[in-house]
Protein backbone atom coordinates (compact mmCIF):
# COMPACT_ATOMS: atom_id res chain seq x y z
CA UNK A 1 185.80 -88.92 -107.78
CA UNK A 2 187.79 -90.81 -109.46
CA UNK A 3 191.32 -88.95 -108.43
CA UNK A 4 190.37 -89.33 -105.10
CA UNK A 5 191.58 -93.46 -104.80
CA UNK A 6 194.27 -92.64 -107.00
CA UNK A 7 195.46 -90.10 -104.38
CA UNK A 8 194.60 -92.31 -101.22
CA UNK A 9 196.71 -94.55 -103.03
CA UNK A 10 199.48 -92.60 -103.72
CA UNK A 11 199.45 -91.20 -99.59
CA UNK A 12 199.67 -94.83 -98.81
CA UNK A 13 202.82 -95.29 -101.04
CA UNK A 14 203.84 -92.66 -99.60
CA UNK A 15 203.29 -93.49 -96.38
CA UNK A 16 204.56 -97.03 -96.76
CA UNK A 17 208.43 -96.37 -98.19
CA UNK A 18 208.36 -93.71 -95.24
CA UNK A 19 207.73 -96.64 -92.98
CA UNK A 20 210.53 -99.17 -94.94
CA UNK A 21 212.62 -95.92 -94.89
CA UNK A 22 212.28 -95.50 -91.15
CA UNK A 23 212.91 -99.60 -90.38
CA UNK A 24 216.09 -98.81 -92.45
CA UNK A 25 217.64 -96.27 -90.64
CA UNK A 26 216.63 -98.48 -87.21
CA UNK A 27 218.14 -101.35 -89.14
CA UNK A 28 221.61 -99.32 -90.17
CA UNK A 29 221.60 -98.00 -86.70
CA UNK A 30 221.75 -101.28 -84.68
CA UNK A 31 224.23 -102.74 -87.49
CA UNK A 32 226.34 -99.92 -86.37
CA UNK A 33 226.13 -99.88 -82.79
CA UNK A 34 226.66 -103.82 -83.52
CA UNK A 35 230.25 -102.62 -85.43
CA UNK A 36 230.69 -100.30 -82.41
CA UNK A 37 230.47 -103.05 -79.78
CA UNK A 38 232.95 -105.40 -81.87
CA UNK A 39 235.50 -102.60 -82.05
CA UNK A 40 235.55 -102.34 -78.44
CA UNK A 41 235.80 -105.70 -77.77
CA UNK A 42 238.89 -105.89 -80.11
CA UNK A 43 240.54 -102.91 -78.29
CA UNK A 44 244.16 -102.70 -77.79
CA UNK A 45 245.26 -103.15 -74.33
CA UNK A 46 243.03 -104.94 -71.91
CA UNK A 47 243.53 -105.98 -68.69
CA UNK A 48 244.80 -109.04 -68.29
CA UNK A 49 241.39 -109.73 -66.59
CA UNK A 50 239.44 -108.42 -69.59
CA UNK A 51 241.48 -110.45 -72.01
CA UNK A 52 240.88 -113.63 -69.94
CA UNK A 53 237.05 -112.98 -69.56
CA UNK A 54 237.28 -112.24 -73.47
CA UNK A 55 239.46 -115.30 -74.81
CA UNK A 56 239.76 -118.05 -71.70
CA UNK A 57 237.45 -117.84 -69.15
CA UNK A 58 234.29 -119.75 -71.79
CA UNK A 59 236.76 -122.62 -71.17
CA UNK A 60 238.29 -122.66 -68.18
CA UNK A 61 235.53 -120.74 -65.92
CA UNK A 62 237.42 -118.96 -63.09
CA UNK A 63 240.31 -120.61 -64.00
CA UNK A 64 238.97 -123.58 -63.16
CA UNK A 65 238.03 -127.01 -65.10
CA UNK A 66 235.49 -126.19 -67.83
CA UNK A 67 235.66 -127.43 -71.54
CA UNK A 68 239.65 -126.96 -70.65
CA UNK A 69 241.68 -127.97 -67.55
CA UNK A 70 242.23 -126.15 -64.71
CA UNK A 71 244.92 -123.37 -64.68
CA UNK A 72 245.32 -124.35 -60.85
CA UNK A 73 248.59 -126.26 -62.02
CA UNK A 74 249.54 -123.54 -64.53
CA UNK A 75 252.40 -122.42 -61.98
CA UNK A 76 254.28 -126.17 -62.44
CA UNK A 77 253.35 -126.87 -65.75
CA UNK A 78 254.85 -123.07 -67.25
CA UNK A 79 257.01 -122.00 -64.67
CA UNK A 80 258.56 -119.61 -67.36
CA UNK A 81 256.45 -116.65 -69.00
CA UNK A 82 258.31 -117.10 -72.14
CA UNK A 83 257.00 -120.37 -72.55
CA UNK A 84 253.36 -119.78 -71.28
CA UNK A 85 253.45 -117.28 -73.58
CA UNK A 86 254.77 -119.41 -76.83
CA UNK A 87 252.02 -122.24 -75.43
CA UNK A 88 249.22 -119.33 -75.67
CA UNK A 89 250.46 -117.92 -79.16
CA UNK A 90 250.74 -121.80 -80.39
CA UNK A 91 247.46 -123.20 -78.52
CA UNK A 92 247.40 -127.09 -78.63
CA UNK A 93 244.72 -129.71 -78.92
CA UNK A 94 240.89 -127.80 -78.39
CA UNK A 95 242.74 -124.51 -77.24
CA UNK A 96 243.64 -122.61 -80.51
CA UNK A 97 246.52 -120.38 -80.51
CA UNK A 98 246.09 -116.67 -79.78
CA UNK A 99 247.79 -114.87 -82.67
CA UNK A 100 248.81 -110.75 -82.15
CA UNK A 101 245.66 -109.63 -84.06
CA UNK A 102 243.39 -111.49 -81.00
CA UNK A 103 245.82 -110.62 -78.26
CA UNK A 104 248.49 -108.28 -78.74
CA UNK A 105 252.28 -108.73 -77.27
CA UNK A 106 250.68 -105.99 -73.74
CA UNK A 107 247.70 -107.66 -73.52
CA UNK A 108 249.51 -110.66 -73.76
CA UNK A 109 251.78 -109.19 -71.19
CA UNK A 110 248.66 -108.50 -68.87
CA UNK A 111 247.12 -111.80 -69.55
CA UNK A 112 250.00 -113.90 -68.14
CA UNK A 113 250.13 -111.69 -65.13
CA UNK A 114 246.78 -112.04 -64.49
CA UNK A 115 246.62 -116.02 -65.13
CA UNK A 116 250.26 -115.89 -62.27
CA UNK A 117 247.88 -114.29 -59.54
CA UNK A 118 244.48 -116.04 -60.80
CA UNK A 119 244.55 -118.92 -58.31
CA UNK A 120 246.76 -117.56 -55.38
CA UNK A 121 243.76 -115.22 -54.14
């Protein structure tokens, strides 16, 4: 009798780490679909649309005023890519510069086209 709590004992060890095991593996499996989603979010050539939704649009909603001005004026104020581009790789004030590793030179390509045509449909 007396081996028998020593086993129940042991089963529930047993039973236990195969439980912590088990919320491991869950826990190893969301980290990595977590990874996943962050890789894909950082992937090289998005739309111009996808980059705007990704790095802008928190701000300036729609291209509208949000926590940043409209972009309804963006036409006047950057009539040159080359400089709306500079202005987006610089950032100024709340708006913090977009370096290559956050948008690289195509999506930055695609971006500028996007923010051209963003308040002309």
């Amino acid at each position: 009798m007396e081996k028998r709590p020593q086993l129940l004992l042991v089963l529930l060890a047993l039973f236990l780490s195969g439980c912590a095991i088990g919320e491991e593996v869950k826990h190893i499996e969301e980290v990595e679909k977590a990874e996943q989603r962050q890789v894909t979010a950082r992937s090289e050539n998005l739309t111009g649309e996808q980059v705007f939704i990704r790095s802008c649009n928190t701000c300036h909603p729609g291209g509208k005023i949000g926590i940043g001005p409209s972009l309804e004026t963006l036409d006047t104020a950057f009539p040159d890519d080359a400089k709306l581009k500079a202005f987006i790789r610089q950032g100024r004030g709340n708006m913090p510069g977009q370096s290559k590793a956050a948008i690289n030179d195509k999506e930055l390509d695609n971006l500028v086209i996007y923010l051209r045509t963003l308040n002309k449909t």
